[in-house]
Protein backbone atom coordinates (compact mmCIF):
# COMPACT_ATOMS: atom_id res chain seq x y z
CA UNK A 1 -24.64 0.01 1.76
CA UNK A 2 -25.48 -3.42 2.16
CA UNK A 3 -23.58 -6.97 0.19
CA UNK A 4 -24.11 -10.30 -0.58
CA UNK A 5 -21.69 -12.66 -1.21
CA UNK A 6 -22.09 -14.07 -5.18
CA UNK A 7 -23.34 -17.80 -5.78
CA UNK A 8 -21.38 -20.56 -6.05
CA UNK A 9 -22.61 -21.22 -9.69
CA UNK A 10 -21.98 -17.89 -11.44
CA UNK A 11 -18.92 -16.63 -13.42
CA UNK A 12 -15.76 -16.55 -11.28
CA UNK A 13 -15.17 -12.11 -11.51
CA UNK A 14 -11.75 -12.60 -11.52
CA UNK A 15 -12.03 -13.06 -15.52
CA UNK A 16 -10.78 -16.61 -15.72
CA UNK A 17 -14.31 -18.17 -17.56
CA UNK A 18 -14.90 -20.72 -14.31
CA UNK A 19 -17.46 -21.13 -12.37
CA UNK A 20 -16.69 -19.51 -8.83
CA UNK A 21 -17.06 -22.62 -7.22
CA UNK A 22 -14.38 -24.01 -9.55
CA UNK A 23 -11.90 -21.64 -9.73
CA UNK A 24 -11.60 -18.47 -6.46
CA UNK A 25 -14.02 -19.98 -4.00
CA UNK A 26 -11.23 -21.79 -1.60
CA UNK A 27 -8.85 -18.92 -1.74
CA UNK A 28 -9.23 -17.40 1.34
CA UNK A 29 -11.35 -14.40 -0.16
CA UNK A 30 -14.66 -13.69 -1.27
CA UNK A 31 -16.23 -11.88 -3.55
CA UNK A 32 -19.59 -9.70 -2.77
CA UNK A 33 -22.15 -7.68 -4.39
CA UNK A 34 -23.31 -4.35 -3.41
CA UNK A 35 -26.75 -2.92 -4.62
CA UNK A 36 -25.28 -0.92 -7.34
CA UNK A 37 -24.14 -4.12 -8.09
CA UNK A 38 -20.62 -3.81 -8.20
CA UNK A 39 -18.47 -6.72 -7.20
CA UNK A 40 -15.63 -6.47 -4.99
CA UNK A 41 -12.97 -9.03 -3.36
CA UNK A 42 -13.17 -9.27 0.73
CA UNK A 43 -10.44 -10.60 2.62
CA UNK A 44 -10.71 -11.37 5.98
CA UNK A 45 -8.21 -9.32 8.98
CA UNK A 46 -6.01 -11.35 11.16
CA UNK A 47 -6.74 -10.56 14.77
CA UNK A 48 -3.20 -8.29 14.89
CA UNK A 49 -4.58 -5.99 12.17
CA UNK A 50 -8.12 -6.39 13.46
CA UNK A 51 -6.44 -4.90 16.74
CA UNK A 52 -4.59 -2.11 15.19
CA UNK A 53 -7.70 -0.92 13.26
CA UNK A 54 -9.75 -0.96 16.58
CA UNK A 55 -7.18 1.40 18.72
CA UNK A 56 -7.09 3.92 15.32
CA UNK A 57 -10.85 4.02 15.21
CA UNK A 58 -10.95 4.19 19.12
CA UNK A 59 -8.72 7.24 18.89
CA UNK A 60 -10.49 9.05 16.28
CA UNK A 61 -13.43 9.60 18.35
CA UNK A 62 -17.42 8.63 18.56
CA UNK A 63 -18.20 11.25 16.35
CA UNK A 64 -16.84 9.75 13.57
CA UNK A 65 -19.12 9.90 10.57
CA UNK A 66 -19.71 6.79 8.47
CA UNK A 67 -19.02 8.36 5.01
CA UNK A 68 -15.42 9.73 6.59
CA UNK A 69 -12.53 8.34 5.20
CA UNK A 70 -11.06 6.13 8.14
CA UNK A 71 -6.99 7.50 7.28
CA UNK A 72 -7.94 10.98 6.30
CA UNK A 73 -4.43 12.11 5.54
CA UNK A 74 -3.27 8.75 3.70
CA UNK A 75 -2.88 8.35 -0.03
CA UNK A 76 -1.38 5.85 -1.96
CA UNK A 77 1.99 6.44 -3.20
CA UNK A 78 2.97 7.50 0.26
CA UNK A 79 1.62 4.93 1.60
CA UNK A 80 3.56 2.63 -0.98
CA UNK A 81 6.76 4.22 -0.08
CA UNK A 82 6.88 3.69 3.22
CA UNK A 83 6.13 0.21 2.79
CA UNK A 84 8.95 -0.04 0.26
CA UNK A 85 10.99 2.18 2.83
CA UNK A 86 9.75 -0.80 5.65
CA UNK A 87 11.06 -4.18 3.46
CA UNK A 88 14.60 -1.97 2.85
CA UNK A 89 15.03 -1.42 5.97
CA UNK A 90 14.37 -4.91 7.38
CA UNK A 91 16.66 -6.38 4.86
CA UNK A 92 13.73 -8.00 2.51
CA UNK A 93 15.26 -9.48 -0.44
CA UNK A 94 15.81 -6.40 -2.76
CA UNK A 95 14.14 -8.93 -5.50
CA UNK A 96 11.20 -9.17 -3.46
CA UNK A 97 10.98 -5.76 -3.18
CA UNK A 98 11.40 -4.81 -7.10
CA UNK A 99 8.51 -7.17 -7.67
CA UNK A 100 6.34 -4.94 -5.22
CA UNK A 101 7.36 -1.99 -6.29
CA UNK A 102 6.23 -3.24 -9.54
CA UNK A 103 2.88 -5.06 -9.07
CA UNK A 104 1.87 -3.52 -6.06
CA UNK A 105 1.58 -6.98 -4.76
CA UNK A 106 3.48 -9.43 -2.36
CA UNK A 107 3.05 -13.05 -3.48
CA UNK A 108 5.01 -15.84 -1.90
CA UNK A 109 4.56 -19.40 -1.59
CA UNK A 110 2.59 -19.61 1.02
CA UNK A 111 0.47 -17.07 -0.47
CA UNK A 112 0.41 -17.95 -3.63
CA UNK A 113 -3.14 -20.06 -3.31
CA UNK A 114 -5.19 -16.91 -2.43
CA UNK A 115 -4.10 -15.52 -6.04
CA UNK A 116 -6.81 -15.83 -8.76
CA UNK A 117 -5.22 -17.14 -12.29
CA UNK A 118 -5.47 -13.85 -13.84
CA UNK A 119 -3.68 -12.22 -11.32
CA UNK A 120 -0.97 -14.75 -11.46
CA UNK A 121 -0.93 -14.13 -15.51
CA UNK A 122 -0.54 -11.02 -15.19
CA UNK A 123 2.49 -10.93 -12.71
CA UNK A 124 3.60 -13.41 -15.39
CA UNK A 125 3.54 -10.78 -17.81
CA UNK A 126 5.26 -8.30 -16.23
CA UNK A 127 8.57 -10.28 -15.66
């Protein structure tokens, strides 16, 4: 299924009323459209997880089919917990942590910029 990335001039689709160009377009992210026309947000891989998603598609084989998920026996809340498991265990603030656990996101300050408003209202609202 092919994408496009969105224009410049239409509605930011992170909800906050700008323009794109005014409000998500520097973030480090963009947004595309697919034919169905659904919109979603695509952030580029550093090289190191680039890397490691090379060697696990290397090792599942040349046979692998495109509509096959890519970590067949992965789901979300275990994947969640070991990442929670992770920060413990490598003494991340326990605040930091709790605020994961919570939003499912990790936001720091050098971060921070790559947040749209809405998601940053929204953590706000959860505190």
């Amino acid at each position: 299924m092919s994408s496009k990335r969105i224009s410049r001039n239409q509605p930011c689709p992170c909800g906050s009323g700008k323009k794109y160009k005014q409000c998500c377009y520097r973030k480090g992210f963009t947004y595309e459209e697919d034919s169905s026309g659904t919109i979603r947000r695509s952030v580029r891989m550093n090289d190191e997880l680039g890397m490691a998603l090379s060697g696990h598609l290397d090792s599942l084989g040349d046979d692998l089919d495109p509509e096959s998920p890519v970590f067949p026996n992965m789901n979300l809340e275990t994947a969640e917990f070991e990442m929670v498991r992770a920060m413990e265990e490598s003494g991340i603030d326990p605040a930091i942590v709790y605020a994961f656990t919570e939003t499912g996101m990790l936001i720091s300050e050098e971060n921070m910029h790559l947040f749209s408003q809405i998601d940053m209202d929204l953590l706000a609202i959860q505190d």
